[in-house]
PDB file of N, CA and C in Angstrom:
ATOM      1  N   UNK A   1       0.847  -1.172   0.000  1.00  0.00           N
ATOM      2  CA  UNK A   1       0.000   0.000   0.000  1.00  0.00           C
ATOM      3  C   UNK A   1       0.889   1.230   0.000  1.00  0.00           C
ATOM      4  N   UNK A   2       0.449   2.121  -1.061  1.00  0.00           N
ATOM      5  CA  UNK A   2       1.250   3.729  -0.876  1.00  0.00           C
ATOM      6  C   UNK A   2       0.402   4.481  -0.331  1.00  0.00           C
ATOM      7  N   UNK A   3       0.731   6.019   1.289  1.00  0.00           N
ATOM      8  CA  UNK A   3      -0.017   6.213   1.204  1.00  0.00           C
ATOM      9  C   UNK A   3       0.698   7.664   0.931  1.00  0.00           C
ATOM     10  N   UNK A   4      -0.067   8.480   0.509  1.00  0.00           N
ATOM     11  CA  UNK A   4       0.354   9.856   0.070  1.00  0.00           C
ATOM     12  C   UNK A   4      -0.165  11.030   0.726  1.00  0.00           C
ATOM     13  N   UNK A   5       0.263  12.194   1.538  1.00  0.00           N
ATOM     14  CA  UNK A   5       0.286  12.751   2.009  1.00  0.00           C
ATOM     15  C   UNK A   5       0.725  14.421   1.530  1.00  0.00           C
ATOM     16  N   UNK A   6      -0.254  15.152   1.622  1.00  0.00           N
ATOM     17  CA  UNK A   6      -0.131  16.825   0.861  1.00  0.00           C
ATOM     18  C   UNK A   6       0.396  17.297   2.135  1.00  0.00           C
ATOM     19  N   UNK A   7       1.445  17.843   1.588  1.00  0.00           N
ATOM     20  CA  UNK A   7       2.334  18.787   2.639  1.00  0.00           C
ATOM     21  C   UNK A   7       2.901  19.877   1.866  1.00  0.00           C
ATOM     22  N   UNK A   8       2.775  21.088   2.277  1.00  0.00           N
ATOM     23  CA  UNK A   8       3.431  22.080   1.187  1.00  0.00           C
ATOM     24  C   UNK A   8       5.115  22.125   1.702  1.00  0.00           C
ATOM     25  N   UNK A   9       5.491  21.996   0.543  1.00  0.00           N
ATOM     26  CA  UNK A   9       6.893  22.028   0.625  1.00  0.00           C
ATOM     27  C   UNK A   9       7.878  22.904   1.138  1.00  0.00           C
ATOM     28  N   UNK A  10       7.231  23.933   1.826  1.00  0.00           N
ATOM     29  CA  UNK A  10       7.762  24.897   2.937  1.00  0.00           C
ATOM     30  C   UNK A  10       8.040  24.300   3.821  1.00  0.00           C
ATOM     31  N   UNK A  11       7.343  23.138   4.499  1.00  0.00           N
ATOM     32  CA  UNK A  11       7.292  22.487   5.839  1.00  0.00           C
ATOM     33  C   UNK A  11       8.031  21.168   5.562  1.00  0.00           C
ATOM     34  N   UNK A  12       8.144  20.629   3.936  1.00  0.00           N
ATOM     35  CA  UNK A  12       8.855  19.398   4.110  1.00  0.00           C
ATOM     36  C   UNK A  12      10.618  19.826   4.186  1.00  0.00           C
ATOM     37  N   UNK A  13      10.557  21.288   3.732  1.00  0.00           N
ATOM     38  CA  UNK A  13      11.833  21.771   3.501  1.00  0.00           C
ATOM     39  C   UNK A  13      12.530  22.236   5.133  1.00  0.00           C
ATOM     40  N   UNK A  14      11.469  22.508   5.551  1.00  0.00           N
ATOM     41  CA  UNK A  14      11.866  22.639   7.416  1.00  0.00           C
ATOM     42  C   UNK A  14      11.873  21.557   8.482  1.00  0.00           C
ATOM     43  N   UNK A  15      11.306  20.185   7.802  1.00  0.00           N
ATOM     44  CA  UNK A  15      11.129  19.454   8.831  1.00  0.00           C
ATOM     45  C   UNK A  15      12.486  18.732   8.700  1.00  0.00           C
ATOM     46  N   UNK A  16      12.896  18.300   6.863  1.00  0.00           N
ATOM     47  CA  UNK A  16      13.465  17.180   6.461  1.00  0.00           C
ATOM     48  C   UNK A  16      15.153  17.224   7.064  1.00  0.00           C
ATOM     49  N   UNK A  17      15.760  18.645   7.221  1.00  0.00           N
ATOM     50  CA  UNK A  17      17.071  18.545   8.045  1.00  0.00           C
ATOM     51  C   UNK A  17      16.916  18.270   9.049  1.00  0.00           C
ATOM     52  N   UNK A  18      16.179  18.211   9.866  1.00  0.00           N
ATOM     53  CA  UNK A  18      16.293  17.330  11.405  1.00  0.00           C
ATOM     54  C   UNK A  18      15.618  15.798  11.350  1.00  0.00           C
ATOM     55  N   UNK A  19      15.011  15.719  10.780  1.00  0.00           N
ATOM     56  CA  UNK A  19      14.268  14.510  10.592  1.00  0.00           C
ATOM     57  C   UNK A  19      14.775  13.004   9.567  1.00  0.00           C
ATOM     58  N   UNK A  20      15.475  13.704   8.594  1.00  0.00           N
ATOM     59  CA  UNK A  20      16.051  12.821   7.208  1.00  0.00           C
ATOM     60  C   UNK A  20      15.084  12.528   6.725  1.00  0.00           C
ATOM     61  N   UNK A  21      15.271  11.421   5.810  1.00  0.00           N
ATOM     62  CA  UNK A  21      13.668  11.327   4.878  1.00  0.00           C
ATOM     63  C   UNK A  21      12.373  11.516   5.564  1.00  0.00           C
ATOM     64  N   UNK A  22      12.089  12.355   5.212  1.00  0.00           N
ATOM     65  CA  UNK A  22      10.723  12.470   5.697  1.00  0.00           C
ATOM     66  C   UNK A  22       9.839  11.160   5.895  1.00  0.00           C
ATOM     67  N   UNK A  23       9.209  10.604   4.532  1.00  0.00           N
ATOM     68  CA  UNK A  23       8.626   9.333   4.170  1.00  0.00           C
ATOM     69  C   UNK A  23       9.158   8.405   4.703  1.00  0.00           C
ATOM     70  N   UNK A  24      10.513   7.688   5.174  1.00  0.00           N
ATOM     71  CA  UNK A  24      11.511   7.199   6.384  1.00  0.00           C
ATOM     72  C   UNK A  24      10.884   7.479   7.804  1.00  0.00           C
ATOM     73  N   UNK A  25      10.749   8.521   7.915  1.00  0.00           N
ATOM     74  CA  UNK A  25      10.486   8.798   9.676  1.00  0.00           C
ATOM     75  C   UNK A  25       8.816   8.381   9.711  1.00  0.00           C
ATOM     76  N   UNK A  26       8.292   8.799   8.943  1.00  0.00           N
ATOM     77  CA  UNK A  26       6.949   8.951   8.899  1.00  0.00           C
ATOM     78  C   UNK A  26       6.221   7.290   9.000  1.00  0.00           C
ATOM     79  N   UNK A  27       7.477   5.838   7.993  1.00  0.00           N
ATOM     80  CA  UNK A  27       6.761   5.392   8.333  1.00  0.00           C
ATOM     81  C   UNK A  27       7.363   4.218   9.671  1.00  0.00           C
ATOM     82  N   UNK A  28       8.497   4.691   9.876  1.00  0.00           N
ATOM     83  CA  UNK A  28       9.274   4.380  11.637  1.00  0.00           C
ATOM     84  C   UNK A  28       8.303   4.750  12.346  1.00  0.00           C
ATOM     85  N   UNK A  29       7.369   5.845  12.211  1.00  0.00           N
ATOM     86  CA  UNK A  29       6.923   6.510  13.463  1.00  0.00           C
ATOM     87  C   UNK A  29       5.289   5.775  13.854  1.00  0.00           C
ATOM     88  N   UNK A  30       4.936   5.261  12.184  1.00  0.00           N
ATOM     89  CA  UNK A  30       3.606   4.285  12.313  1.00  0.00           C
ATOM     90  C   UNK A  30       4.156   2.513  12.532  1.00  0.00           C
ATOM     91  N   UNK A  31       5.636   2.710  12.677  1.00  0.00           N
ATOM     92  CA  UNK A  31       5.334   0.987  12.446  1.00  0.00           C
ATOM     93  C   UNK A  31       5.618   1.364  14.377  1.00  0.00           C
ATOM     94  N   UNK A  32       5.932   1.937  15.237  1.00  0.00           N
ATOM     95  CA  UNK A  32       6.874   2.085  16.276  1.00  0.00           C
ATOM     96  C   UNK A  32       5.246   1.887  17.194  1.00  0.00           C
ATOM     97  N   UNK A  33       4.427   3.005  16.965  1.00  0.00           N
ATOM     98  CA  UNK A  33       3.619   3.021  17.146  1.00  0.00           C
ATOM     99  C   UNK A  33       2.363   1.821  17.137  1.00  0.00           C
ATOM    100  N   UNK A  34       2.350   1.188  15.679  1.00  0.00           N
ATOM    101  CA  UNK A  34       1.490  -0.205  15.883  1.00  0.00           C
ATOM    102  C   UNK A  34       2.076  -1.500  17.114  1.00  0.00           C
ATOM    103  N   UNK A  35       3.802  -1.014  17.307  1.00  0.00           N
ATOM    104  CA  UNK A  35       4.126  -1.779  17.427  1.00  0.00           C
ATOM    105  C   UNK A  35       3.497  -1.942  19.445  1.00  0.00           C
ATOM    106  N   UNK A  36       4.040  -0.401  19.888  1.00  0.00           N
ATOM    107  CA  UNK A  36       3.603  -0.517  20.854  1.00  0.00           C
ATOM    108  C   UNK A  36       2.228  -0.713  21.247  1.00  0.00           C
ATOM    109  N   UNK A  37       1.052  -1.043  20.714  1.00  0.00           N
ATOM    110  CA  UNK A  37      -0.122  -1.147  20.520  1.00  0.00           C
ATOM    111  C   UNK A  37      -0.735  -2.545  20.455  1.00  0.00           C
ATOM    112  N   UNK A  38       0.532  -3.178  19.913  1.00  0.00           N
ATOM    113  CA  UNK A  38       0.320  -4.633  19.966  1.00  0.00           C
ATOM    114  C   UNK A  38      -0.717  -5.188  18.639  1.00  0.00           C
ATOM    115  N   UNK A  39       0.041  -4.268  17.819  1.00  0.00           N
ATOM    116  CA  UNK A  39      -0.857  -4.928  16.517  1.00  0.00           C
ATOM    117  C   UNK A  39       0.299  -4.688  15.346  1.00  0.00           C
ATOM    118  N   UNK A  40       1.560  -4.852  15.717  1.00  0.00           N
ATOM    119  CA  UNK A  40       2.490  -4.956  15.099  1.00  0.00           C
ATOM    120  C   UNK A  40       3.524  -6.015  16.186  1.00  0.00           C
ATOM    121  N   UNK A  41       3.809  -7.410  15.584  1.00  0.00           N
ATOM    122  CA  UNK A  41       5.133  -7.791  16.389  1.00  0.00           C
ATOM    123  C   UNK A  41       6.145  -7.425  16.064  1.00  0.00           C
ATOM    124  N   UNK A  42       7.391  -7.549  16.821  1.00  0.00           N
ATOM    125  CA  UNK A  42       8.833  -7.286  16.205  1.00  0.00           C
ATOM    126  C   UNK A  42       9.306  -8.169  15.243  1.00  0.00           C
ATOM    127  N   UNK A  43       8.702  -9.061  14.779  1.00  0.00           N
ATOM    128  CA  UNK A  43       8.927  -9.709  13.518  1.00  0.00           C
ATOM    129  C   UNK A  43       8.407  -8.866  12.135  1.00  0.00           C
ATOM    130  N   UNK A  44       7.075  -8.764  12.460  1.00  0.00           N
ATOM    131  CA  UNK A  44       6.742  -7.820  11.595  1.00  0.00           C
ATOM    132  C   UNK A  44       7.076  -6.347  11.340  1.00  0.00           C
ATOM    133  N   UNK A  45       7.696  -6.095  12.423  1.00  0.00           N
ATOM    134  CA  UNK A  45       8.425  -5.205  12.026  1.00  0.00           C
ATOM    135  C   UNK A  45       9.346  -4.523  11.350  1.00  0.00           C
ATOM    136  N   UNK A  46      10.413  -5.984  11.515  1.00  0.00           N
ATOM    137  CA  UNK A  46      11.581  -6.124  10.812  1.00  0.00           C
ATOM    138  C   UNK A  46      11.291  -6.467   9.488  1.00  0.00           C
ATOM    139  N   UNK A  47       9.837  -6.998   8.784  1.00  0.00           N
ATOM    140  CA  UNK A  47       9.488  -7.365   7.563  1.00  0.00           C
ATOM    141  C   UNK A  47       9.322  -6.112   6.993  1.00  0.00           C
ATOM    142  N   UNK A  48       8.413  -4.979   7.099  1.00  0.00           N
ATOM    143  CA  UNK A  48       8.282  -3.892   7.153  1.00  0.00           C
ATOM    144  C   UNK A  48       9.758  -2.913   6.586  1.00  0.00           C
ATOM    145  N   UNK A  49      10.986  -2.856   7.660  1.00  0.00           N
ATOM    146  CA  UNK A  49      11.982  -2.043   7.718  1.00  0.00           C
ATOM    147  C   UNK A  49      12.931  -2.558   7.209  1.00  0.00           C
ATOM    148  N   UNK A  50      12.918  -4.099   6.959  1.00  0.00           N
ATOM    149  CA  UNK A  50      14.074  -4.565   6.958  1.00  0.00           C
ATOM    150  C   UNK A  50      15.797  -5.099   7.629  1.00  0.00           C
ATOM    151  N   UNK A  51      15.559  -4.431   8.545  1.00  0.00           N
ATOM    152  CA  UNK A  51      16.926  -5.042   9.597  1.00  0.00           C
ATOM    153  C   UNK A  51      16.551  -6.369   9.535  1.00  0.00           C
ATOM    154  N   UNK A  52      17.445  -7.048  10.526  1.00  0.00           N
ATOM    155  CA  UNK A  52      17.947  -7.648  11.092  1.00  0.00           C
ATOM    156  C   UNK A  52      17.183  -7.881  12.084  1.00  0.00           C
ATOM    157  N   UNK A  53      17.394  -8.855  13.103  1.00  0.00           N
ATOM    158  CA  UNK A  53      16.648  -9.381  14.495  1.00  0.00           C
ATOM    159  C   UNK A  53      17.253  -8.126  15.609  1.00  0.00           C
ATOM    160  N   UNK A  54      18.574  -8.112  15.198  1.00  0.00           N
ATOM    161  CA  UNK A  54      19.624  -7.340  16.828  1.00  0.00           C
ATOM    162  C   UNK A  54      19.050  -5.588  16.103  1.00  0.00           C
ATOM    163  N   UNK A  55      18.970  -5.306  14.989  1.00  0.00           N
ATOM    164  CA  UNK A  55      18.641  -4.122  14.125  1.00  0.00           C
ATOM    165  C   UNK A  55      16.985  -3.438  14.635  1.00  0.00           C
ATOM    166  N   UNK A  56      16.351  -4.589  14.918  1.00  0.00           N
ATOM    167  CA  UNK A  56      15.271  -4.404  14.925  1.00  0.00           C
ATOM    168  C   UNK A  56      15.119  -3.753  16.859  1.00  0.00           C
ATOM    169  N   UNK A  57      15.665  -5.074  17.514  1.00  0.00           N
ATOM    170  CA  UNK A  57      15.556  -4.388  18.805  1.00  0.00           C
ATOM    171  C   UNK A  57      15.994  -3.364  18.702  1.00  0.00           C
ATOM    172  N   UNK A  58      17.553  -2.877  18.882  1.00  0.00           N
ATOM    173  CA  UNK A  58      18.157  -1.598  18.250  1.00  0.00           C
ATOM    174  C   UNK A  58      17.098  -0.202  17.975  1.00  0.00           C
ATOM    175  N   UNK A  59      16.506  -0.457  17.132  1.00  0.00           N
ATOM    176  CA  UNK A  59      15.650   0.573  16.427  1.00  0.00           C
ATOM    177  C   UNK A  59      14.492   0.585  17.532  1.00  0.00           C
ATOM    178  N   UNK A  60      13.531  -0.570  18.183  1.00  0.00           N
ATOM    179  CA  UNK A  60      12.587  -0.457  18.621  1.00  0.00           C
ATOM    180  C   UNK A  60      13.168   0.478  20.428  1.00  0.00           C
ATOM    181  N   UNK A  61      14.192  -0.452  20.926  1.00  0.00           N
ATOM    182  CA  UNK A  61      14.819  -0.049  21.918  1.00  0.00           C
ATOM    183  C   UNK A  61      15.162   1.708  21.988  1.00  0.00           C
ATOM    184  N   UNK A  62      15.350   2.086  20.807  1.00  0.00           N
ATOM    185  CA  UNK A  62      15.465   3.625  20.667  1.00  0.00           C
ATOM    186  C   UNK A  62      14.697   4.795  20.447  1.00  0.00           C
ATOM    187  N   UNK A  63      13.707   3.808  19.985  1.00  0.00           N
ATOM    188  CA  UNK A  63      12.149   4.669  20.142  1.00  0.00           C
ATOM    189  C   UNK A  63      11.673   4.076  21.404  1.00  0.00           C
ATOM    190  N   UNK A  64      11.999   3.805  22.164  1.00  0.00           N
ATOM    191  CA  UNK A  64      11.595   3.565  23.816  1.00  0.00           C
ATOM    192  C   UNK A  64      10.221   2.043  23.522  1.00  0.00           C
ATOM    193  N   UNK A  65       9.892   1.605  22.434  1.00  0.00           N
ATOM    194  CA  UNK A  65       9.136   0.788  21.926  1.00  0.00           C
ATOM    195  C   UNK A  65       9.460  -0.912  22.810  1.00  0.00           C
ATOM    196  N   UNK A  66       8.868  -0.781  24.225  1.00  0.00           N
ATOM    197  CA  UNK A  66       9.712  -2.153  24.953  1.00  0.00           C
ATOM    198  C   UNK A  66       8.750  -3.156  24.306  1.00  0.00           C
ATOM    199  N   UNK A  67       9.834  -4.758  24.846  1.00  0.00           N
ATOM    200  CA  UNK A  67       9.161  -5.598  24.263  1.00  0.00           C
ATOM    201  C   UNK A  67       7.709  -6.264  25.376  1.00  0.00           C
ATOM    202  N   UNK A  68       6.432  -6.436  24.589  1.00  0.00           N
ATOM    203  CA  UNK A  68       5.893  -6.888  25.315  1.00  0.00           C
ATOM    204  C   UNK A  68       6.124  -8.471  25.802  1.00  0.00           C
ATOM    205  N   UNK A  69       6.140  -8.550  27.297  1.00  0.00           N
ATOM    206  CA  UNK A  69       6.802  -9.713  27.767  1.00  0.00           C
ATOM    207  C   UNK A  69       6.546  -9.936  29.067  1.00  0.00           C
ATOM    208  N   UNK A  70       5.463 -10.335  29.268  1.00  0.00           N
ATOM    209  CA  UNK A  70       4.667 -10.862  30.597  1.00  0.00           C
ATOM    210  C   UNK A  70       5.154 -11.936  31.407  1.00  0.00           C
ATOM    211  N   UNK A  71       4.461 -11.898  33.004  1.00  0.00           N
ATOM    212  CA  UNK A  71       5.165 -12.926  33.416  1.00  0.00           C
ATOM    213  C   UNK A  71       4.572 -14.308  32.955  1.00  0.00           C
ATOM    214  N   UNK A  72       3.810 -14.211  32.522  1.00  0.00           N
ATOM    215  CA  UNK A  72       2.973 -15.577  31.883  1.00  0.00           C
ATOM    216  C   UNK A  72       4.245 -16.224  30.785  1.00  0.00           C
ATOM    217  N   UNK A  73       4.729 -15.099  29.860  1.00  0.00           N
ATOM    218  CA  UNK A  73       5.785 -15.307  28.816  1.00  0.00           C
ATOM    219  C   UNK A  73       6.642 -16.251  29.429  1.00  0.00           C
ATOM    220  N   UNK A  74       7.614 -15.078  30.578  1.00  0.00           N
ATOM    221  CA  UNK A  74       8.263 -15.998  31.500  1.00  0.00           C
ATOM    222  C   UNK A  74       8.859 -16.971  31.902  1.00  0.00           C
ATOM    223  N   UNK A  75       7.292 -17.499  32.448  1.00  0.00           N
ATOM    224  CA  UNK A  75       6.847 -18.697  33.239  1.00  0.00           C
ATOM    225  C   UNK A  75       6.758 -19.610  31.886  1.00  0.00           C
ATOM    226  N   UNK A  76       6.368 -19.752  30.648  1.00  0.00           N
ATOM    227  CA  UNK A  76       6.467 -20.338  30.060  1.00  0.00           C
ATOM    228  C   UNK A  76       7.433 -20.619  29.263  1.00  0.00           C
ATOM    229  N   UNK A  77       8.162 -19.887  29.086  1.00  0.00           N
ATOM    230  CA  UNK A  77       9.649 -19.669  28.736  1.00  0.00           C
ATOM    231  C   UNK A  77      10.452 -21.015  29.495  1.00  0.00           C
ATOM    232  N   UNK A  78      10.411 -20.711  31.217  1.00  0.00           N
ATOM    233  CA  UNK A  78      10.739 -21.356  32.058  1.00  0.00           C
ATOM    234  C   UNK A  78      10.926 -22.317  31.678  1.00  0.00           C
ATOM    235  N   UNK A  79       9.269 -22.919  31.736  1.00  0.00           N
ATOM    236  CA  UNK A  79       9.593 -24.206  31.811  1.00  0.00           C
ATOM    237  C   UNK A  79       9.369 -24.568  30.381  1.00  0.00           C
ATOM    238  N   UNK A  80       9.728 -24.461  29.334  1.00  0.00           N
ATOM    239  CA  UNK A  80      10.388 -24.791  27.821  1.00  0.00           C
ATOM    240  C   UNK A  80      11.371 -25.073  28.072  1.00  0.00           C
ATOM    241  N   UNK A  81      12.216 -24.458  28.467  1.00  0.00           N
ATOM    242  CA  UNK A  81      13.478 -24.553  29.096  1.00  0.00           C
ATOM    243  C   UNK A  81      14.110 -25.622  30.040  1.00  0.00           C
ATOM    244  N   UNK A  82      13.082 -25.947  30.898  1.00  0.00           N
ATOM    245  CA  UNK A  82      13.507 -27.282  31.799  1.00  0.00           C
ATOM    246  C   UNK A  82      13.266 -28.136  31.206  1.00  0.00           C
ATOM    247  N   UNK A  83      11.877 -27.911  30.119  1.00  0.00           N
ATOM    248  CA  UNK A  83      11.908 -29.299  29.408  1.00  0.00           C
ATOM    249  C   UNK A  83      12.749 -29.852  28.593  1.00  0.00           C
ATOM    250  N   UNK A  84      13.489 -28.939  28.219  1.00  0.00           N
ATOM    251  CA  UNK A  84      14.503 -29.491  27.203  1.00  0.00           C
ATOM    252  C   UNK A  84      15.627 -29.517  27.863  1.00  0.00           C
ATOM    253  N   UNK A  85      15.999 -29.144  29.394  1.00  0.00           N
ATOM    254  CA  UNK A  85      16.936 -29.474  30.012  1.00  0.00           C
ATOM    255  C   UNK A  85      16.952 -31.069  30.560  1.00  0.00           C
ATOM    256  N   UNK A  86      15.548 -31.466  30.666  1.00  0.00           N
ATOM    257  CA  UNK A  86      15.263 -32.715  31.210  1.00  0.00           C
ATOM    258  C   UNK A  86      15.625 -33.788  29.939  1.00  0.00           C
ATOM    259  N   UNK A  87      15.773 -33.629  28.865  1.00  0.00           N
ATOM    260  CA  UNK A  87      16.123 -34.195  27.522  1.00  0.00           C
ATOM    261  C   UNK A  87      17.066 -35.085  27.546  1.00  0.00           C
TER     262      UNK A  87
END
């Protein structure tokens, strides 16, 4: 999907030196956003932007974007973990 956006070019010409690509930030700032919302994972994210796995935290970690990760996660994590320690 493209989406296109009217901006008079006074304002793309003032925003774009602090910002860099405009169309770049703009769509960091919707994937950062779905992400914290929980209707974007960090997989899909990285499909989206392209990095890397360590790229992706990186980027999400810097927009303050934490990972969601409950103690339920955890706890199940846990014991995945023992189970395959018990192996």
């Amino acid at each position: 999907m493209q989406i296109t956006i009217d901006l008079p070019d006074e304002y793309i010409q003032q925003l774009e030196p602090d910002l860099g690509t405009l169309s770049q930030h703009i769509l960091e700032t919707l994937v950062v956003e779905a992400y914290e919302v929980q209707r974007l994972t960090s997989a899909e994210v990285g499909s989206i932007l392209n990095p890397n796995r360590f790229e992706v935290d990186a980027f999400l970690k810097q927009h303050q974007a934490h990972l969601h990760y409950t103690i339920a996660d955890f706890n199940q994590d846990l014991q995945t973990l023992q189970q395959i320690q018990q192996q």
